[in-house]
Structures are given as structure tokens and as C-alpha cells.
N, C-alpha and C. Protein backbone atom coordinates (compact mmCIF):
# COMPACT_ATOMS: atom_id res chain seq x y z
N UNK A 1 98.13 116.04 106.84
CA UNK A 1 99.50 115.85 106.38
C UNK A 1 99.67 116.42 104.97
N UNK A 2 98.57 116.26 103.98
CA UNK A 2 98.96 116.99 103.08
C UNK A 2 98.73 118.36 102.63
N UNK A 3 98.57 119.03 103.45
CA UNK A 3 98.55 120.39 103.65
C UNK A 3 99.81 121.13 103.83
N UNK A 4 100.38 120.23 104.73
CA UNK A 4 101.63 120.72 104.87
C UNK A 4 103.18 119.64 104.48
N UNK A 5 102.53 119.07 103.17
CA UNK A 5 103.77 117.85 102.63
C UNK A 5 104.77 119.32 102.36
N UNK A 6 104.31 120.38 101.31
CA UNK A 6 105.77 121.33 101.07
C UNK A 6 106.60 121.50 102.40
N UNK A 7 105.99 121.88 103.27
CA UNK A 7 106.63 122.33 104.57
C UNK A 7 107.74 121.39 104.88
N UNK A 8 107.06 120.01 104.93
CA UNK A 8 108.18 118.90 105.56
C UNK A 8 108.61 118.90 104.73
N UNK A 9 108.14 118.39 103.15
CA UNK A 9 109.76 117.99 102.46
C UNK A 9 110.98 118.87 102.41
N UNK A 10 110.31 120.18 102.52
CA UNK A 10 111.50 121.04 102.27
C UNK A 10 112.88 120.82 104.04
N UNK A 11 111.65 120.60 104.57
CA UNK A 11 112.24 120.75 105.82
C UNK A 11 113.34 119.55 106.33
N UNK A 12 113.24 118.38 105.67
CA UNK A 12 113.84 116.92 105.84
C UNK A 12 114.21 116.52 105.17
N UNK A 13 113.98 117.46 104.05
CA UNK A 13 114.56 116.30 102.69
C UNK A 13 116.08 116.35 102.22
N UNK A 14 117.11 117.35 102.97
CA UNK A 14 118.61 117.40 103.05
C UNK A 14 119.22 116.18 104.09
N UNK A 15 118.29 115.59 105.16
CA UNK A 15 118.86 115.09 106.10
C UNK A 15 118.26 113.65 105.67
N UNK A 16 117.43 113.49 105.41
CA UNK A 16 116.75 112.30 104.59
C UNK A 16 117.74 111.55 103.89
N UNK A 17 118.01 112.65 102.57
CA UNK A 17 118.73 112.06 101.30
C UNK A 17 119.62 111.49 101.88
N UNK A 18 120.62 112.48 102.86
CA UNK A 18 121.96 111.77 103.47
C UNK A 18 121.97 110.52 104.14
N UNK A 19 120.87 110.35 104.84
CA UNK A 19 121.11 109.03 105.24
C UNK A 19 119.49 108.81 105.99
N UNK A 20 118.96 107.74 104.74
CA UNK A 20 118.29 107.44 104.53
C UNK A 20 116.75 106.67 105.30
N UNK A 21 118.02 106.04 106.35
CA UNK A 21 117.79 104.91 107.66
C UNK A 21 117.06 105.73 108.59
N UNK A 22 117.15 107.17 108.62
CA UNK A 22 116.57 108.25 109.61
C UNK A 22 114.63 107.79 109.22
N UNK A 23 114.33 107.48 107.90
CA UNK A 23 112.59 107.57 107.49
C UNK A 23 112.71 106.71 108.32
N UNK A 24 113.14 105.03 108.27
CA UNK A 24 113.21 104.24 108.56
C UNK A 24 112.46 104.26 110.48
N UNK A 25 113.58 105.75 111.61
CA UNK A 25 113.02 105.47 112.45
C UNK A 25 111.87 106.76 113.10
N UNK A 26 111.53 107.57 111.57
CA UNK A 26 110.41 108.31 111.49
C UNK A 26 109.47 107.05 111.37
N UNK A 27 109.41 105.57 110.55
CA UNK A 27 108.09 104.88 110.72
C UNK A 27 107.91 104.51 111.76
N UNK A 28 109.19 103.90 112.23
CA UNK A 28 109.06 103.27 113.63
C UNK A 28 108.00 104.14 115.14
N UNK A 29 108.42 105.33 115.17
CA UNK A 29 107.92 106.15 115.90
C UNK A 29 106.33 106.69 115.48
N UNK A 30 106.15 106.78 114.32
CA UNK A 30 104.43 107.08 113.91
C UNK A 30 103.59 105.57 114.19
N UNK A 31 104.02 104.37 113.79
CA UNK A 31 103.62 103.35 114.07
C UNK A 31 103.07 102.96 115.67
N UNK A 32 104.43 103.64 116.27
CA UNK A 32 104.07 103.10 117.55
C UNK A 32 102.44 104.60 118.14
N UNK A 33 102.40 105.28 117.54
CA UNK A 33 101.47 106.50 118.14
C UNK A 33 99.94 105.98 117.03
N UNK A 34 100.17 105.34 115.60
CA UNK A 34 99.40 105.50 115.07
C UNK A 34 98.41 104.15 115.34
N UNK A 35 99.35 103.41 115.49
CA UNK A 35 98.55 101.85 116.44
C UNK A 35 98.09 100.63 114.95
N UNK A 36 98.96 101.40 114.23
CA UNK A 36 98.85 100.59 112.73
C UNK A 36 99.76 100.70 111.99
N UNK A 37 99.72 99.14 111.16
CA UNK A 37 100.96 99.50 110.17
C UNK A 37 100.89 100.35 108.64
N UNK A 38 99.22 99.56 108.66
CA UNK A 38 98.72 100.34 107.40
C UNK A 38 98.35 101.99 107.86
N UNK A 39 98.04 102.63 108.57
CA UNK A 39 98.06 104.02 108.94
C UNK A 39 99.34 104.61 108.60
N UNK A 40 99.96 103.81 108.87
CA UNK A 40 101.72 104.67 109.42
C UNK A 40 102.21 104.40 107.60
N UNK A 41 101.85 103.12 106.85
CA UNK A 41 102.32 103.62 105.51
C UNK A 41 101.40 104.57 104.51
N UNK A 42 100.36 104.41 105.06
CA UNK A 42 99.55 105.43 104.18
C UNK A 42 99.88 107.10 104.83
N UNK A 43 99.87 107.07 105.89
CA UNK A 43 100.82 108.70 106.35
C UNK A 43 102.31 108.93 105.84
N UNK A 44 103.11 108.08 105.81
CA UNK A 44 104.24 107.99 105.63
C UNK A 44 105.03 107.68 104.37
N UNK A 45 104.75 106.59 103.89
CA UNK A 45 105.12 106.24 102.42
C UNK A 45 104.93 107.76 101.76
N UNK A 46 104.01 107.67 101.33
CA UNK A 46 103.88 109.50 100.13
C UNK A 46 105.13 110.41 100.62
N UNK A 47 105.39 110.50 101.76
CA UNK A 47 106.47 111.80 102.28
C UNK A 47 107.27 110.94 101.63
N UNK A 48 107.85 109.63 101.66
CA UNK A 48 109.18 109.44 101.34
C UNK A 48 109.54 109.37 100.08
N UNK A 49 108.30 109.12 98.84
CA UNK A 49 107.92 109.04 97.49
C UNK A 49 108.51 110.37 97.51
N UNK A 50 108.05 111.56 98.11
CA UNK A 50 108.11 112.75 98.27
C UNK A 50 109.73 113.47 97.96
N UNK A 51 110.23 112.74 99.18
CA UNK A 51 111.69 112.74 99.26
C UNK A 51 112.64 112.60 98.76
N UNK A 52 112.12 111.96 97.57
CA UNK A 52 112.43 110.64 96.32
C UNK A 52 113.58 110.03 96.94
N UNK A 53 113.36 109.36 97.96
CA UNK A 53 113.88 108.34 98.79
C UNK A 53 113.56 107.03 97.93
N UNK A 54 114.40 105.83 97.68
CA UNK A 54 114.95 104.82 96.31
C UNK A 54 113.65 104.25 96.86
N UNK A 55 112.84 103.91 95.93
CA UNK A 55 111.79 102.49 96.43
C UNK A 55 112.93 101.34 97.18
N UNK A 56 113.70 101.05 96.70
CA UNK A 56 114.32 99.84 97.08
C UNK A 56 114.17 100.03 98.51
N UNK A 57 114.43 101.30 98.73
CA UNK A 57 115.05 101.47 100.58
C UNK A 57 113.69 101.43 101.27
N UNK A 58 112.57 102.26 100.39
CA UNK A 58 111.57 102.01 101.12
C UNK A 58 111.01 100.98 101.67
N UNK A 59 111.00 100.11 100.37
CA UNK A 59 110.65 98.66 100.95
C UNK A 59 111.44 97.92 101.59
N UNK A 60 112.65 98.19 102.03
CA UNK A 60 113.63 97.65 103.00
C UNK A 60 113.44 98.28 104.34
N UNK A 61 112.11 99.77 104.65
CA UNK A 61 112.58 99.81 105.66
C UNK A 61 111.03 99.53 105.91
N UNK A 62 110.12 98.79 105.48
CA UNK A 62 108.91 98.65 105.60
C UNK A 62 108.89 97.52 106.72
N UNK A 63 109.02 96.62 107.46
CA UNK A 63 109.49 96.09 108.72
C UNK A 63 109.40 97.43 109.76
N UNK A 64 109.71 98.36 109.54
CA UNK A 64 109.89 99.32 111.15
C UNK A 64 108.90 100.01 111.20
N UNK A 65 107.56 99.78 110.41
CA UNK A 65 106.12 99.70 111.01
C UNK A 65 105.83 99.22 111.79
N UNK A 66 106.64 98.36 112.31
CA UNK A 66 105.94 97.02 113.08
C UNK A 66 106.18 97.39 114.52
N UNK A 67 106.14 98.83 115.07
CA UNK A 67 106.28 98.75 116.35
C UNK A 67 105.42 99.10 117.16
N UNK A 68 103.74 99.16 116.55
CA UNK A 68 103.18 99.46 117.05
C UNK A 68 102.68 98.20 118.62
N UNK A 69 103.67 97.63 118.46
CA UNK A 69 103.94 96.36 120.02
C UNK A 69 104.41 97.03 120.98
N UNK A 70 105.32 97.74 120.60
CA UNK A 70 106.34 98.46 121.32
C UNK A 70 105.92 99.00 122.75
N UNK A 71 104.66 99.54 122.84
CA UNK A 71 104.06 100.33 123.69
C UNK A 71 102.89 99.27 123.93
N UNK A 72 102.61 98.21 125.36
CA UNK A 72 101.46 97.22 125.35
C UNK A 72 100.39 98.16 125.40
N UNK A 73 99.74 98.07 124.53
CA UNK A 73 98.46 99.10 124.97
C UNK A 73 97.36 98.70 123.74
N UNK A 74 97.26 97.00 123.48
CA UNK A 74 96.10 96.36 122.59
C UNK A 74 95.68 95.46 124.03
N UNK A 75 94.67 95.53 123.92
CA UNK A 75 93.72 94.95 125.05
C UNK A 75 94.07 93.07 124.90
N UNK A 76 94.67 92.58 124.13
CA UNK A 76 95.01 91.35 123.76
C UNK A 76 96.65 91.14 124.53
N UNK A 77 97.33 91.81 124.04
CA UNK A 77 98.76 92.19 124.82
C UNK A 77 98.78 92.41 126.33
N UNK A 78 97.83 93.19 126.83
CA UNK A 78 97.97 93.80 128.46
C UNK A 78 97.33 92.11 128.82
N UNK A 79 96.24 91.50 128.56
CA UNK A 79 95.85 90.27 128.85
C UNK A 79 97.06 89.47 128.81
N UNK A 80 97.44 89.50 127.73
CA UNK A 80 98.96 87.82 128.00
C UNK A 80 99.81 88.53 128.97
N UNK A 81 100.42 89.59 129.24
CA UNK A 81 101.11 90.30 129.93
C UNK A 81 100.42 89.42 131.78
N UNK A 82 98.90 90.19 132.06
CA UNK A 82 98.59 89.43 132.78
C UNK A 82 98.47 87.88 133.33
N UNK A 83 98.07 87.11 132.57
CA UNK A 83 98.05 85.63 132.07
C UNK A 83 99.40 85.01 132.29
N UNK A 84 100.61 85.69 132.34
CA UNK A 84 101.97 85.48 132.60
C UNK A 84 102.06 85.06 134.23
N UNK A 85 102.22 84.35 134.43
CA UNK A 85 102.77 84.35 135.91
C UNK A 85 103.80 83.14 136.14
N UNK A 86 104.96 83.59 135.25
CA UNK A 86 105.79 82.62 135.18
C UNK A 86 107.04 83.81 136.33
N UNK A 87 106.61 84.83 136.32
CA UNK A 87 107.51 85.65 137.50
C UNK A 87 108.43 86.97 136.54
């Protein structure tokens, strides 16, 4: 990723500034592939530092890490999934 941070910022950082909520469901979507929350801010946070996207917002959109649920695919999750037999 940081090989190519010039590439993206230049590339996102007009559509970013405008509205802001878009990083928001860039975390959501790395989270759910990266299978962590701390992965997805250590990949992610720097681009938006990058972006000079407001800390405030950042840490307001730090919650939409959290989807790495989204997709059952932790060996703990597919189990309760199973374990369910309420129908």
C-alpha cells in the first residue's frame, strides 16, 4: 500500500474531501476481506491522514471496521450458526 499511497491519494482524494462518509464504507469493505479491525486501520487510517480527512470524522467512522462479521467465515460464528436450531 505504500508504494502506491501517491497513486490513490491523488486518485480519491477529490471524491473523499466531498463527502467524507465514502472512507467510512472503504473501511467497511477492507474489514470485511481483511478479517480485522486492527489490519483494516493500520491499512487504512494513513490513506485518510493522507487525504487530510478531519481526525474528528475519522474517529467517527472508526465503528465501520467492525464488519469483519459480515461475511460468517470465523470458525466460532459458522459453529453458533450451526448450534442454532431454533429454525
Amino acid at each position: 500500500l505504500q508504494g502506491n499511497m501517491l497513486q490513490l491519494t491523488q486518485s480519491i482524494e477529490g471524491v473523499v474531501r466531498q463527502m467524507p462518509w465514502l472512507f467510512g464504507i472503504a473501511l467497511f469493505a477492507m474489514s470485511i476481506l481483511l478479517y480485522s479491525q486492527a489490519a483494516t486501520v493500520r491499512a487504512l487510517m494513513p490513506l485518510g491522514i493522507a487525504l487530510s480527512i478531519s481526525p474528528m470524522i475519522l474517529v467517527a467512522l472508526f465503528p465501520a471496521v467492525n464488519g469483519y462479521f459480515f461475511i460468517p467465515n470465523y470458525p466460532t460464528v459458522v459453529a453458533a450458526i450451526n448450534f442454532d436450531r431454533t429454525g
